[in-house]
PDB file of N, CA and C in Angstrom:
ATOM      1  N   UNK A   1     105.865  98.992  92.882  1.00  0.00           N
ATOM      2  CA  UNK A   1     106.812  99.935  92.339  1.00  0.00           C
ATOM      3  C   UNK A   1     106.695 101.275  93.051  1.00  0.00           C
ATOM      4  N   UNK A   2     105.012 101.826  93.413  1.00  0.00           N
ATOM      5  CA  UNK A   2     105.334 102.986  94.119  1.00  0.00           C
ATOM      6  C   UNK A   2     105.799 102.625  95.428  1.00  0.00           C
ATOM      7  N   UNK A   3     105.897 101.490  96.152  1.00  0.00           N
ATOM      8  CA  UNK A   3     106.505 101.804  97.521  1.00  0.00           C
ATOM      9  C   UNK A   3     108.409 101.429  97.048  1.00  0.00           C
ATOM     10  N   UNK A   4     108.593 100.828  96.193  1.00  0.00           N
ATOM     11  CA  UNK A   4     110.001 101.296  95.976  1.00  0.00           C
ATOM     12  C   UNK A   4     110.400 102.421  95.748  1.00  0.00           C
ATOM     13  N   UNK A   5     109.724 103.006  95.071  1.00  0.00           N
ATOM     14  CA  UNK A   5     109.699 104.650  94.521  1.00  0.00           C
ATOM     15  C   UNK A   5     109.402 105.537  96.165  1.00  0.00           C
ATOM     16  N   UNK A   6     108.733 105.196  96.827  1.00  0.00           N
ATOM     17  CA  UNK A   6     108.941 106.166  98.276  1.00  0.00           C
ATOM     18  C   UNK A   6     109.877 105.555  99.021  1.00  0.00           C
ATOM     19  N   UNK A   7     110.560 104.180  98.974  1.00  0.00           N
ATOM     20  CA  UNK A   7     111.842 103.564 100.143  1.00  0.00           C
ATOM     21  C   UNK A   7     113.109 104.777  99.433  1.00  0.00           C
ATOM     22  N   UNK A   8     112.913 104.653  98.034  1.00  0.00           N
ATOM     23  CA  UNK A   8     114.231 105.162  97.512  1.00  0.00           C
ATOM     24  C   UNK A   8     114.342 106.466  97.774  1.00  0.00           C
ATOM     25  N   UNK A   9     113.596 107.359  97.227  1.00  0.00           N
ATOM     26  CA  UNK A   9     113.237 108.388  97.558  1.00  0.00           C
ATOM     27  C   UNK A   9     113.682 109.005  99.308  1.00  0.00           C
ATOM     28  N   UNK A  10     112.994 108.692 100.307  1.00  0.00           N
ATOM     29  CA  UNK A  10     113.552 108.762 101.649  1.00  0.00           C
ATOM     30  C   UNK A  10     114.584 108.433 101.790  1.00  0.00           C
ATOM     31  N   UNK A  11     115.341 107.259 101.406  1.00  0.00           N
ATOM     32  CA  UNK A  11     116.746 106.946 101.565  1.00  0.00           C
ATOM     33  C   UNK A  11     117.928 107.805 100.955  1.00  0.00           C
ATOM     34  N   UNK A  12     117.444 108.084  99.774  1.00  0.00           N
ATOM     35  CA  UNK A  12     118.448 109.361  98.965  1.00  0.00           C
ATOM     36  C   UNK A  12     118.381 110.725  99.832  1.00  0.00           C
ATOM     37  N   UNK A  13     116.631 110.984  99.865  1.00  0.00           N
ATOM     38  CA  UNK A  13     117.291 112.053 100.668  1.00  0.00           C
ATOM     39  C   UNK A  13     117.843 112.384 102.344  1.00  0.00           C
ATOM     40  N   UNK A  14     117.285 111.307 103.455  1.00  0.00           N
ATOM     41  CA  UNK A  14     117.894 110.884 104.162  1.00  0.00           C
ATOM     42  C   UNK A  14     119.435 110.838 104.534  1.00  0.00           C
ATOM     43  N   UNK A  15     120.169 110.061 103.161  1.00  0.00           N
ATOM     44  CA  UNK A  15     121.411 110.389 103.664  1.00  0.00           C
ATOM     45  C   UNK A  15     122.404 111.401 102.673  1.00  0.00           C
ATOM     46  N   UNK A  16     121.261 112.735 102.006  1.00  0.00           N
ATOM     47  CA  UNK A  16     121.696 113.882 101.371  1.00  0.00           C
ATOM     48  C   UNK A  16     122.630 113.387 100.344  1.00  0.00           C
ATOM     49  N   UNK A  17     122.203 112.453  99.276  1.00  0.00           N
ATOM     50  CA  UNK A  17     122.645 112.078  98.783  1.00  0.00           C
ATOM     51  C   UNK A  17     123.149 112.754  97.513  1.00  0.00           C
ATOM     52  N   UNK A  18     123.946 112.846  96.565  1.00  0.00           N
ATOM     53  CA  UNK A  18     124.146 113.488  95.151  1.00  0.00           C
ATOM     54  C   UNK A  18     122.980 114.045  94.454  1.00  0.00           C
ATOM     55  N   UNK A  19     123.019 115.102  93.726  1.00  0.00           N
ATOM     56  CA  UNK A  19     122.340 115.268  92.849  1.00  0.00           C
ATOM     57  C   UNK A  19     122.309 114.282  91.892  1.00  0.00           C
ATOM     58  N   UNK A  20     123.162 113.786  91.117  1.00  0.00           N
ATOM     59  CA  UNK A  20     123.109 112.428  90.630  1.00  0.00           C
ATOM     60  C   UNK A  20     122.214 111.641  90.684  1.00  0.00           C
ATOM     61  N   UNK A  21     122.724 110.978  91.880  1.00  0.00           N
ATOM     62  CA  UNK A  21     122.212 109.990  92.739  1.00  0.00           C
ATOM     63  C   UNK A  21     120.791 109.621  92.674  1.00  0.00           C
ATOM     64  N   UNK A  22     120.476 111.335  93.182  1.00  0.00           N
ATOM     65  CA  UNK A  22     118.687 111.465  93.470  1.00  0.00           C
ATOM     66  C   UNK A  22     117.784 110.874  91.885  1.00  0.00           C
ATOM     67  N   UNK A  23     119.033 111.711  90.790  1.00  0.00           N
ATOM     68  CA  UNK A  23     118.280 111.276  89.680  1.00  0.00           C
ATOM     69  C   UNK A  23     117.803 109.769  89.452  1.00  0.00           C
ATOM     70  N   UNK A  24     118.273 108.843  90.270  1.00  0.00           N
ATOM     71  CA  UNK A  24     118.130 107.159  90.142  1.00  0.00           C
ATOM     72  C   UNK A  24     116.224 107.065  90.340  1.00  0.00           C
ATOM     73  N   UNK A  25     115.514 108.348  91.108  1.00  0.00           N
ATOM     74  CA  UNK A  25     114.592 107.668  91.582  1.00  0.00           C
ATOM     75  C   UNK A  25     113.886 107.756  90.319  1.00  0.00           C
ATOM     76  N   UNK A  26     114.285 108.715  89.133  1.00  0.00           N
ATOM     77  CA  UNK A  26     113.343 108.443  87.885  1.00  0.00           C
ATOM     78  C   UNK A  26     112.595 107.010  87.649  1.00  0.00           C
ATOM     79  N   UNK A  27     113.964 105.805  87.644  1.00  0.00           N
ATOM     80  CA  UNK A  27     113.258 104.779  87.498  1.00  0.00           C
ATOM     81  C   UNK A  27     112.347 103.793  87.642  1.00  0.00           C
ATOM     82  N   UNK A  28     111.776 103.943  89.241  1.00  0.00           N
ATOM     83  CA  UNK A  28     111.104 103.493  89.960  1.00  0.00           C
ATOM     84  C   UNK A  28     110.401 104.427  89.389  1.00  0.00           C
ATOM     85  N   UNK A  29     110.193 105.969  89.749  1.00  0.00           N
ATOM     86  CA  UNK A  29     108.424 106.165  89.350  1.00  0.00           C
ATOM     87  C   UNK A  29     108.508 106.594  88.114  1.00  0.00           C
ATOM     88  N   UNK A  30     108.803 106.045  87.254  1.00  0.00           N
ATOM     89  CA  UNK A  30     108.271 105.492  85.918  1.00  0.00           C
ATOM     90  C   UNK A  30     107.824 104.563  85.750  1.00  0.00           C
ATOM     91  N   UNK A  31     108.363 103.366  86.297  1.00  0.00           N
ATOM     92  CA  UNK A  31     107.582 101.749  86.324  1.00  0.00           C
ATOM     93  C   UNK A  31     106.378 101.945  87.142  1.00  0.00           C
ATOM     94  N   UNK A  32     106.177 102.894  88.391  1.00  0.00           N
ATOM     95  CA  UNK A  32     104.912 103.571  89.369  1.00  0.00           C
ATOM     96  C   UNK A  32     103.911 103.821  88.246  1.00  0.00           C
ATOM     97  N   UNK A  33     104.394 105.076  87.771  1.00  0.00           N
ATOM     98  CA  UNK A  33     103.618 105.939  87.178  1.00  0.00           C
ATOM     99  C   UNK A  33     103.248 104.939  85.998  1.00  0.00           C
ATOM    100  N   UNK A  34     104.092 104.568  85.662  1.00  0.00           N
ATOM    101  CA  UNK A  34     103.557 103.428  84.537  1.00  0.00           C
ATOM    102  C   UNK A  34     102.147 102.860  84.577  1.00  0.00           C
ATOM    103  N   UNK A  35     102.503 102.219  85.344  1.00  0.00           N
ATOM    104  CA  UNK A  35     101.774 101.050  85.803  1.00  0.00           C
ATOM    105  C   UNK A  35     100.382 101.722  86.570  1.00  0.00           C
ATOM    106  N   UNK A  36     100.052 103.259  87.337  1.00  0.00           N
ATOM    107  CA  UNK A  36      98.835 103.748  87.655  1.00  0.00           C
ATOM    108  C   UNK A  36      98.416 103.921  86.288  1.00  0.00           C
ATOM    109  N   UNK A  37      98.890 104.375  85.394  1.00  0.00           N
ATOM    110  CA  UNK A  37      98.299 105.001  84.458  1.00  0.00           C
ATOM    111  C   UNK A  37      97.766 104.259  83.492  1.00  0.00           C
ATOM    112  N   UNK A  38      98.164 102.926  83.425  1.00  0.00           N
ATOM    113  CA  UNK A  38      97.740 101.900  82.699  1.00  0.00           C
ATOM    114  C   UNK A  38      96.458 101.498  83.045  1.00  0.00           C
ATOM    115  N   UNK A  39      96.319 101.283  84.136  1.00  0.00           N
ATOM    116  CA  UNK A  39      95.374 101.081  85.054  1.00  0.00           C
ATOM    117  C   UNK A  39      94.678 101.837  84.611  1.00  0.00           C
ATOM    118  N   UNK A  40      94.610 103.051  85.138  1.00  0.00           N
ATOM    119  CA  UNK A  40      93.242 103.704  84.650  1.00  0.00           C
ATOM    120  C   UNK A  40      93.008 104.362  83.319  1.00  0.00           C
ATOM    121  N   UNK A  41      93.717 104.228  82.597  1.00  0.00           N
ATOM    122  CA  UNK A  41      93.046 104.385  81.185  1.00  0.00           C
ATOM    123  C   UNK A  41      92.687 102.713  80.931  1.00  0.00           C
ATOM    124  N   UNK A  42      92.806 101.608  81.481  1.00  0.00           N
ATOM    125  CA  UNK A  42      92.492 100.187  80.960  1.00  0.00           C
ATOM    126  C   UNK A  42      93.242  99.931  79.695  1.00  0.00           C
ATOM    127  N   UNK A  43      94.333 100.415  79.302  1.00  0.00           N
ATOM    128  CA  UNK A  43      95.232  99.973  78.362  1.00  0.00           C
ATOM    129  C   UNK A  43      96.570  99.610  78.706  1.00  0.00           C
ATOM    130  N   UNK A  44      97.169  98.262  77.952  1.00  0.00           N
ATOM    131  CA  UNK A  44      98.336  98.035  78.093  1.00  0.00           C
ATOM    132  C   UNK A  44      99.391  98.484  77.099  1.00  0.00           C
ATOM    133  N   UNK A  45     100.131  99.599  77.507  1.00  0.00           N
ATOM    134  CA  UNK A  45     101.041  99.696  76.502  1.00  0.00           C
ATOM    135  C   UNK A  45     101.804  98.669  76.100  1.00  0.00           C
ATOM    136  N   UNK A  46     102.231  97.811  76.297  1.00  0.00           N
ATOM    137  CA  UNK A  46     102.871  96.802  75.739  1.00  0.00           C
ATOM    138  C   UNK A  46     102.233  95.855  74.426  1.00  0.00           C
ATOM    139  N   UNK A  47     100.960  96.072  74.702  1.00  0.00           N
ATOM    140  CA  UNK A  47     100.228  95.169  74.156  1.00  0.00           C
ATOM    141  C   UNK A  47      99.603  96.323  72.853  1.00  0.00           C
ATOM    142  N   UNK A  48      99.219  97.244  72.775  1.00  0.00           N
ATOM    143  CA  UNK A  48      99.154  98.174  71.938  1.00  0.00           C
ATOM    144  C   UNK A  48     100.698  98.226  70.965  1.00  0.00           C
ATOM    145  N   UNK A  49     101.505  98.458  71.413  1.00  0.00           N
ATOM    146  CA  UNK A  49     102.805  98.127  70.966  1.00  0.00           C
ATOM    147  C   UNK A  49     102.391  96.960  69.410  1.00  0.00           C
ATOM    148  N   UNK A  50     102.405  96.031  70.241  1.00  0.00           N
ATOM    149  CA  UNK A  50     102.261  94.721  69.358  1.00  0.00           C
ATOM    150  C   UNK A  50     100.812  94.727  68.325  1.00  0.00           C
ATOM    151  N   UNK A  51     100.332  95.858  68.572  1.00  0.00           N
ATOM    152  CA  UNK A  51      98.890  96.108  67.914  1.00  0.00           C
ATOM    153  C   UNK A  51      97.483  94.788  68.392  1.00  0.00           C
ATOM    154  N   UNK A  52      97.649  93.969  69.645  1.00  0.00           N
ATOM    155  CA  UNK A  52      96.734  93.257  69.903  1.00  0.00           C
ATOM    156  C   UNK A  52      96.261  93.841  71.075  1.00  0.00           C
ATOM    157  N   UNK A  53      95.532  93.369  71.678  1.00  0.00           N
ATOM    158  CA  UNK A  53      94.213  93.084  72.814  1.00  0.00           C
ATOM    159  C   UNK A  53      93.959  91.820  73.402  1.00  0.00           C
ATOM    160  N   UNK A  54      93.851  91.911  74.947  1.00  0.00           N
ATOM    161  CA  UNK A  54      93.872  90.719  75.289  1.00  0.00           C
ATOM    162  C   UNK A  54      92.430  90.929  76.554  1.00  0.00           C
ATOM    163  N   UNK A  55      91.470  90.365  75.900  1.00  0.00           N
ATOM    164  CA  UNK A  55      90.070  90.629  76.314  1.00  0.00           C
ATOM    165  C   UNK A  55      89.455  89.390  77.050  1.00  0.00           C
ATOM    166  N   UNK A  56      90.318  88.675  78.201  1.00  0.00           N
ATOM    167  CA  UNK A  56      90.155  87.374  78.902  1.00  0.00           C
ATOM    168  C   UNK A  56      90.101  86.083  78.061  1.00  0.00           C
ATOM    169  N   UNK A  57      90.361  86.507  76.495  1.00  0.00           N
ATOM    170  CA  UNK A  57      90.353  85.044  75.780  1.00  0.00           C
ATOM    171  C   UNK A  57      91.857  85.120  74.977  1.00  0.00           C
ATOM    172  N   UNK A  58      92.759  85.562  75.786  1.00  0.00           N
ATOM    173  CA  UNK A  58      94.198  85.325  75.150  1.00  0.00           C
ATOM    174  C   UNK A  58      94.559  86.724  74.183  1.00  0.00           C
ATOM    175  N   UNK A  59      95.759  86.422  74.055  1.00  0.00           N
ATOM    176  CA  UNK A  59      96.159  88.009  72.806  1.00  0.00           C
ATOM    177  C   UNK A  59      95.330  87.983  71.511  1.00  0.00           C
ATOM    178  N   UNK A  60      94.795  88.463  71.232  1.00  0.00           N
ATOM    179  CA  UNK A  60      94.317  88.668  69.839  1.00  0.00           C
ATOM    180  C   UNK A  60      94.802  89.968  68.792  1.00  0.00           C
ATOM    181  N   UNK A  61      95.087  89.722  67.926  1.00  0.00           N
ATOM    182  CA  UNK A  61      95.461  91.315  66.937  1.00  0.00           C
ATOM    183  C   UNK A  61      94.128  92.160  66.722  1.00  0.00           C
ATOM    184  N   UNK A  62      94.393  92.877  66.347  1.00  0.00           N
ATOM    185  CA  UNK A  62      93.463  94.063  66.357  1.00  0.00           C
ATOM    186  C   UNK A  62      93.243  94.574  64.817  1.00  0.00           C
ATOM    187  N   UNK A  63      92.204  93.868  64.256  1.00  0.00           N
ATOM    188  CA  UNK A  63      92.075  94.080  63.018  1.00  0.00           C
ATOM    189  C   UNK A  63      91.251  95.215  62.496  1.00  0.00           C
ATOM    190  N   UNK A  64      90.625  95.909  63.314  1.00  0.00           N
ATOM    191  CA  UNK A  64      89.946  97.286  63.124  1.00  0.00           C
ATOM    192  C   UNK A  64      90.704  98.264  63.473  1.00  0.00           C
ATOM    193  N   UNK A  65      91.255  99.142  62.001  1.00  0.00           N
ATOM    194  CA  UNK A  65      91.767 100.179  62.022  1.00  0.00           C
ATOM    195  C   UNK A  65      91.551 101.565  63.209  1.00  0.00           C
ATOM    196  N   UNK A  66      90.081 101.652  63.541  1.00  0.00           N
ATOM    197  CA  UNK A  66      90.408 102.717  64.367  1.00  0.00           C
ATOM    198  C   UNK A  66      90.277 102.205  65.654  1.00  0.00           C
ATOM    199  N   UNK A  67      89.699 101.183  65.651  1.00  0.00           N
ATOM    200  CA  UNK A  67      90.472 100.510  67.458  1.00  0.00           C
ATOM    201  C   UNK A  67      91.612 100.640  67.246  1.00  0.00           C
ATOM    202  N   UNK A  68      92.057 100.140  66.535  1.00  0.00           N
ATOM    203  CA  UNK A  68      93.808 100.197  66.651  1.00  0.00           C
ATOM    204  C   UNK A  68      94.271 101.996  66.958  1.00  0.00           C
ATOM    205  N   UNK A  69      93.118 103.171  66.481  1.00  0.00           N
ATOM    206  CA  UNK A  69      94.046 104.253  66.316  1.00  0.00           C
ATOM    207  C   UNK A  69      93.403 104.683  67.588  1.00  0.00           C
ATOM    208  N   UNK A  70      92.355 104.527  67.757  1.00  0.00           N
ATOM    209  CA  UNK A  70      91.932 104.889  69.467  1.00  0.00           C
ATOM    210  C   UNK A  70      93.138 103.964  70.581  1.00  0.00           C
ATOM    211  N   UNK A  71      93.359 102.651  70.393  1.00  0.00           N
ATOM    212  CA  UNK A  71      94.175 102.432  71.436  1.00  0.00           C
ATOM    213  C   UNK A  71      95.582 102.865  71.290  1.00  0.00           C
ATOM    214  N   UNK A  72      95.675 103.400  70.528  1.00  0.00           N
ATOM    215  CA  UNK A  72      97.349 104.148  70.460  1.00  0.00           C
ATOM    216  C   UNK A  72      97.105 105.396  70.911  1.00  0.00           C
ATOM    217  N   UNK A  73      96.515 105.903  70.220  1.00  0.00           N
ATOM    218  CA  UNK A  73      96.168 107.333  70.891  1.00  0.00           C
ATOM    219  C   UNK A  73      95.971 107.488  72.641  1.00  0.00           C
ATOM    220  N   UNK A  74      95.428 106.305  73.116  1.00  0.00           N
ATOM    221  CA  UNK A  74      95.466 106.301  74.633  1.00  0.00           C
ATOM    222  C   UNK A  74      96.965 105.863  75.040  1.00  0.00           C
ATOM    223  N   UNK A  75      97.861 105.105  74.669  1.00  0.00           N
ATOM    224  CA  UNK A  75      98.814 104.505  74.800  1.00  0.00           C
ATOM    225  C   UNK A  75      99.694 105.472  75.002  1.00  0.00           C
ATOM    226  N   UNK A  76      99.662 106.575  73.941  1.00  0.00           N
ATOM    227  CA  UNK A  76     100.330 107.719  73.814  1.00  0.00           C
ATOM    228  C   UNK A  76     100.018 108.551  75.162  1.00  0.00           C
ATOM    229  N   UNK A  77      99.102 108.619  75.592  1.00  0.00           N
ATOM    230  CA  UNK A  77      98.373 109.382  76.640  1.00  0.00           C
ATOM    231  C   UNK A  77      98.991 109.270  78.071  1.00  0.00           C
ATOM    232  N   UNK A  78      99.131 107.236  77.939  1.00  0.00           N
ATOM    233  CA  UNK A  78      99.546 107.357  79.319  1.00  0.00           C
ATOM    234  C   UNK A  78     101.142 107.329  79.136  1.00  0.00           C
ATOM    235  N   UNK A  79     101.521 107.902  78.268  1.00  0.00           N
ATOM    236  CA  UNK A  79     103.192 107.731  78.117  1.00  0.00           C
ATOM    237  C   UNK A  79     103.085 108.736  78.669  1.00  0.00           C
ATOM    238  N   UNK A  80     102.882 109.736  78.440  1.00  0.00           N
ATOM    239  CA  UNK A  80     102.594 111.136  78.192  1.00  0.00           C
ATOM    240  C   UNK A  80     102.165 111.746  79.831  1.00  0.00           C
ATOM    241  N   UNK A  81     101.307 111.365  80.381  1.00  0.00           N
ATOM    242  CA  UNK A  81     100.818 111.452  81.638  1.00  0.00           C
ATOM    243  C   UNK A  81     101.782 110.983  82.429  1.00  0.00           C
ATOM    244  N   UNK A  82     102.355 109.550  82.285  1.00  0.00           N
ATOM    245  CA  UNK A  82     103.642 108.873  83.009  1.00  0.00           C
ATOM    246  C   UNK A  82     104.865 109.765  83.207  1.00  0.00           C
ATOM    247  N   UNK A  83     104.973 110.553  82.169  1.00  0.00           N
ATOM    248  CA  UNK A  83     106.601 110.848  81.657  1.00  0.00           C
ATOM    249  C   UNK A  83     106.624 112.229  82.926  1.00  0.00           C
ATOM    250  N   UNK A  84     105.319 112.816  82.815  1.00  0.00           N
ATOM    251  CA  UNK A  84     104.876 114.134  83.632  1.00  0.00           C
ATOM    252  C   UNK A  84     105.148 113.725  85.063  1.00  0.00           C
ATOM    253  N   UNK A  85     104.615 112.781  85.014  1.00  0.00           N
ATOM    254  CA  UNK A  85     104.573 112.259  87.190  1.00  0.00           C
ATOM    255  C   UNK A  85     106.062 111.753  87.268  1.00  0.00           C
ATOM    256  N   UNK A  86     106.752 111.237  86.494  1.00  0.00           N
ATOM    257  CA  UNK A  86     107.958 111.117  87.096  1.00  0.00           C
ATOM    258  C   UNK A  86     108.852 112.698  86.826  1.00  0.00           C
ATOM    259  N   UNK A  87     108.732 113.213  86.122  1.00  0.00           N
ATOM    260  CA  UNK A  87     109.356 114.215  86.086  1.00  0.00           C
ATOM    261  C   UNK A  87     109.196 115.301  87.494  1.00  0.00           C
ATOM    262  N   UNK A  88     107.801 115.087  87.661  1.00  0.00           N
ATOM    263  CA  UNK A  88     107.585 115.765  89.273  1.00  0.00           C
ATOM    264  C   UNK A  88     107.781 115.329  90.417  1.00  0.00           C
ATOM    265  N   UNK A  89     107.757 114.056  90.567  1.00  0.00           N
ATOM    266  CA  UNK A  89     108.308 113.136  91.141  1.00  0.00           C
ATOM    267  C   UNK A  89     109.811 113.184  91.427  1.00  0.00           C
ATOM    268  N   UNK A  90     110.908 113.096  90.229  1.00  0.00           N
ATOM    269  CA  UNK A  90     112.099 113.623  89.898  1.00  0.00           C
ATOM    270  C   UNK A  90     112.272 115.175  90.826  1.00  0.00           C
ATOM    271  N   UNK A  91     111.939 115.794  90.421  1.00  0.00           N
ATOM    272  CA  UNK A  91     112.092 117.276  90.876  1.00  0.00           C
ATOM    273  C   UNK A  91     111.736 117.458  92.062  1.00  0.00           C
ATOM    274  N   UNK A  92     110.748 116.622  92.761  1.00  0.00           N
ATOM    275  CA  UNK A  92     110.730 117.299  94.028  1.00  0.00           C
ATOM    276  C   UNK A  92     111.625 116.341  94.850  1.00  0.00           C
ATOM    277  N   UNK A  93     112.155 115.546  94.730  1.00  0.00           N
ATOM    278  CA  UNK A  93     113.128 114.452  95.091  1.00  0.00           C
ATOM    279  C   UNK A  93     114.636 115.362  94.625  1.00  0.00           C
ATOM    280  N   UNK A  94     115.155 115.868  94.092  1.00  0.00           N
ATOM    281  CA  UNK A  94     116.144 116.657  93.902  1.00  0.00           C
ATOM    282  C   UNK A  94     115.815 118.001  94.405  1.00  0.00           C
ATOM    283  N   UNK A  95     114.985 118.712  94.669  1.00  0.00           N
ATOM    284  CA  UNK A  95     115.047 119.726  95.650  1.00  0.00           C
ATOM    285  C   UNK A  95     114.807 119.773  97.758  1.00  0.00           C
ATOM    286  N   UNK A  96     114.692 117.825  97.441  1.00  0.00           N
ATOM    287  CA  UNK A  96     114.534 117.882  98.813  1.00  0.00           C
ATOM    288  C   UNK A  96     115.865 118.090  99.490  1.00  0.00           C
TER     289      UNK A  96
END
């Protein structure tokens, strides 16, 4: 996703494309940024979502209340961290 996020990126601005336009690269580095940030906090938002854990023996639910509130609380984190890198990401891609 991040090397789609730098093809697109060069190509928009390459051929001076719309302001608009440029806005497309949000999507790519969000699925980027996504996906680093998951990584290194070791949480899957998706799977927090659903309130389970999947610890090499399949999905399991998460029956301890503050695991459950510690892994949201990180979940939240990397939304949060994600939402930031594409937004800068975004912006310096529209001022190029």
């Amino acid at each position: 996703m991040g090397a789609a996020t730098l093809l697109l990126a060069w190509s928009l601005i390459a051929s001076n494309a719309s302001v608009l336009a440029r806005l497309l690269i949000a999507i790519p580095a969000w699925g980027a940024s996504l996906g680093v940030f998951q990584a290194r906090a070791q949480t899957c938002v998706a799977l927090v979502a659903r309130g389970t854990r999947n610890m090499d023996d399949g999905e399991r639910p998460v029956s301890d209340g503050t695991a459950l509130k510690t892994m949201k609380a990180q979940a939240r984190q990397v939304y949060v961290r994600s939402l930031v890198a594409t937004a800068i990401v975004t912006a310096v891609v529209l001022t190029l």
